[in-house]
Protein backbone atom coordinates (compact mmCIF):
# COMPACT_ATOMS: atom_id res chain seq x y z
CA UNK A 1 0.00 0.00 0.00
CA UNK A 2 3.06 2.03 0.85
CA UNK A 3 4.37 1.61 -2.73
CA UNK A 4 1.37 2.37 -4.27
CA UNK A 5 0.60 5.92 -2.63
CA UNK A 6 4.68 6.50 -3.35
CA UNK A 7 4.01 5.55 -6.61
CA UNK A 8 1.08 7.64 -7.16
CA UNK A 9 2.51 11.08 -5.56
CA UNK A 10 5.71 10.30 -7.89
CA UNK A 11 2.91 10.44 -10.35
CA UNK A 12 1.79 13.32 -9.98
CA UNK A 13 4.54 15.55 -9.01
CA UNK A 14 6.16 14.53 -12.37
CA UNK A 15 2.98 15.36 -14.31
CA UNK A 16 3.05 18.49 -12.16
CA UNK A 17 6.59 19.54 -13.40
CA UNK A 18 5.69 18.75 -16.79
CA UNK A 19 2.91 20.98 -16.79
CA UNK A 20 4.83 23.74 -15.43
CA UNK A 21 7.53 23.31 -16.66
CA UNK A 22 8.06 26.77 -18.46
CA UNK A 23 6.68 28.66 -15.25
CA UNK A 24 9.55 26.86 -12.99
CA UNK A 25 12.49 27.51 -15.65
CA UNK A 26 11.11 31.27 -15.76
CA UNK A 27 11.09 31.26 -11.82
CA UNK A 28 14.81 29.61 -11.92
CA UNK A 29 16.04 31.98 -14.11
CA UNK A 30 14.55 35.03 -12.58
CA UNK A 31 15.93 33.78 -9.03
CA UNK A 32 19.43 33.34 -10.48
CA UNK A 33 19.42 37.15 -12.09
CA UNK A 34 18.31 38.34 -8.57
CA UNK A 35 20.96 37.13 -7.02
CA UNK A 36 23.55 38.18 -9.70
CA UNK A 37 21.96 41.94 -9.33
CA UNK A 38 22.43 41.68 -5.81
CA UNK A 39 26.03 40.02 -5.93
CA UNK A 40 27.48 42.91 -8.77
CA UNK A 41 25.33 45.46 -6.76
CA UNK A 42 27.78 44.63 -3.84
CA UNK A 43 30.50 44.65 -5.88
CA UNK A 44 30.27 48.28 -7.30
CA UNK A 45 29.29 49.38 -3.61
CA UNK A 46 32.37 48.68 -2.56
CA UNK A 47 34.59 51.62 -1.25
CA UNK A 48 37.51 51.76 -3.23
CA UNK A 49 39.93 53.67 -0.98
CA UNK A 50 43.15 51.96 -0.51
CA UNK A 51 45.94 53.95 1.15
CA UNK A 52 49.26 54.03 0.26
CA UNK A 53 52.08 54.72 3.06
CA UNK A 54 54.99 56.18 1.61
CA UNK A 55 58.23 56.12 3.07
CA UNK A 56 60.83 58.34 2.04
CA UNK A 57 64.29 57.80 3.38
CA UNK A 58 65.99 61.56 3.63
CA UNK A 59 70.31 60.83 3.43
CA UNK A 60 71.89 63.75 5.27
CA UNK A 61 75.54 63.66 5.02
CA UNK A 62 77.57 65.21 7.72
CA UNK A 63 81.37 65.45 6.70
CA UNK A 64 83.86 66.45 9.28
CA UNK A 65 82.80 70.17 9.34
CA UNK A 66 79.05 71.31 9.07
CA UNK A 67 78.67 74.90 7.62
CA UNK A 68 75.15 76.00 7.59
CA UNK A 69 74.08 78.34 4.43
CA UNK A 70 73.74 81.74 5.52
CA UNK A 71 72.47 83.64 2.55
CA UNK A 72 69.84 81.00 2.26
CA UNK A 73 68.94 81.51 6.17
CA UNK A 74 68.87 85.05 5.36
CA UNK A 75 66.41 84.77 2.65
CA UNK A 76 63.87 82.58 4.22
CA UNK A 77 63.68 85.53 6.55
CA UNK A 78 63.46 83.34 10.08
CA UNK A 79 63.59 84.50 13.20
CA UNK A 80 65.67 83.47 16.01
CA UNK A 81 62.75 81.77 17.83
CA UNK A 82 61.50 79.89 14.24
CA UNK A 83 65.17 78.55 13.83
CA UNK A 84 65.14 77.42 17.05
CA UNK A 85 62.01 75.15 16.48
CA UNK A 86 63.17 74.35 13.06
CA UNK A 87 66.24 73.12 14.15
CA UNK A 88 64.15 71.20 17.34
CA UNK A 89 61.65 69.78 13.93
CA UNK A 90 64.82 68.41 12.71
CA UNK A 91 65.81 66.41 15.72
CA UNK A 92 62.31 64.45 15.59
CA UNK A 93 60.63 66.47 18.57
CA UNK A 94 56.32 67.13 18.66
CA UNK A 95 55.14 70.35 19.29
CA UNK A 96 55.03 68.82 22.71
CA UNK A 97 58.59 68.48 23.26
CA UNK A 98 59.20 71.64 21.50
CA UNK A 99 56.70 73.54 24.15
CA UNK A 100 58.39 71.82 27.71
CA UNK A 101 62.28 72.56 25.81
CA UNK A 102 61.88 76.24 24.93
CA UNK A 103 59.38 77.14 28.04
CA UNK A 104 56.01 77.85 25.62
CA UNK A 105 52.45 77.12 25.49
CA UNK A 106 52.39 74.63 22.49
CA UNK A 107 49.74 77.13 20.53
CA UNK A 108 52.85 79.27 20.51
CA UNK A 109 54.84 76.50 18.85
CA UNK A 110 51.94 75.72 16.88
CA UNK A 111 52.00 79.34 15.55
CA UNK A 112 55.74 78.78 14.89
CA UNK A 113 55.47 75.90 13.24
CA UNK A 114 52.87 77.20 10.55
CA UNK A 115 54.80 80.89 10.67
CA UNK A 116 57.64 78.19 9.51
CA UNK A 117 55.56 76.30 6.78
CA UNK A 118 54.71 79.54 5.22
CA UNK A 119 57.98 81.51 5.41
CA UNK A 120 59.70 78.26 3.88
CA UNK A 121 56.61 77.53 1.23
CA UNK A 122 56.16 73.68 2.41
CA UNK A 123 52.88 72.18 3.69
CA UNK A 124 54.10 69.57 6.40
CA UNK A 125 56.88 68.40 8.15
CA UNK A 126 58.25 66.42 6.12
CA UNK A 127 59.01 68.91 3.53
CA UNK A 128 60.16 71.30 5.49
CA UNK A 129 63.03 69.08 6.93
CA UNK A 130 64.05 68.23 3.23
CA UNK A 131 63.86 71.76 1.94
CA UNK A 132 66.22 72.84 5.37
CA UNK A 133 68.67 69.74 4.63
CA UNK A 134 68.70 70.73 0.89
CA UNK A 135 69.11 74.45 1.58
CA UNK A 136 71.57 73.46 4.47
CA UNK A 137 70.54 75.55 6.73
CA UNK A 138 70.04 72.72 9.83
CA UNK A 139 72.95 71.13 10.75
């Protein structure tokens, strides 16, 4: 009896996908276009901002007897106080450690510091420890 009612709903789900047949490969298809919509979708969603850390080694040579440019200092126009941070900038020290070692309120050295980006025509750090090596005006 088993068999037979096995048999039977055998039966008649294949005469039901015969039937239909065109309705389910309609519904297949459209299922599998969904999900490809949804899958590129997420791909072009994506961010695509990567970053990029640049290192830039800076060789200073110091032969046996430094002389530092004076007609250069003298045209960047510094003052004694900007040299002094500039030449503090060159040893590696934050504004911090600029502030405690010349006795200032860091917005003072943070004044400096941008006095000394515009006098010298640079826009970080960085470049304004390569444009002093180049000039030689930092020992």
């Amino acid at each position: 009896m088993a068999i037979l009612v096995f048999v039977l709903k055998w039966l008649q789900w294949k005469y039901l996908i015969t039937d239909n047949a065109s309705d389910l490969y309609v519904g297949l298809i459209a299922v599998f276009f969904t999900l490809l919509g949804i899958w590129v979708a997420t791909q072009l969603a994506k961010p695509k901002i990567q970053t990029v850390i640049v290192e830039k080694e800076i060789y200073r040579d110091h032969p046996g007897g430094f002389a530092i440019n004076e007609t250069e200092l003298k045209k960047l126009n510094l003052t004694t106080r900007e040299y002094e941070v500039l030449q503090l900038l060159t040893q590696g020290c934050t504004n911090a450690e600029i502030a405690d070692k010349l006795c200032l309120s860091l917005s003072t050295i943070k004044t400096h510091v941008s006095n000394l980006f515009v006098k010298m025509d640079v826009k970080n750090r960085t470049q304004a420890l390569e444009k002093a090596n180049r000039l030689k005006i930092t020992p």
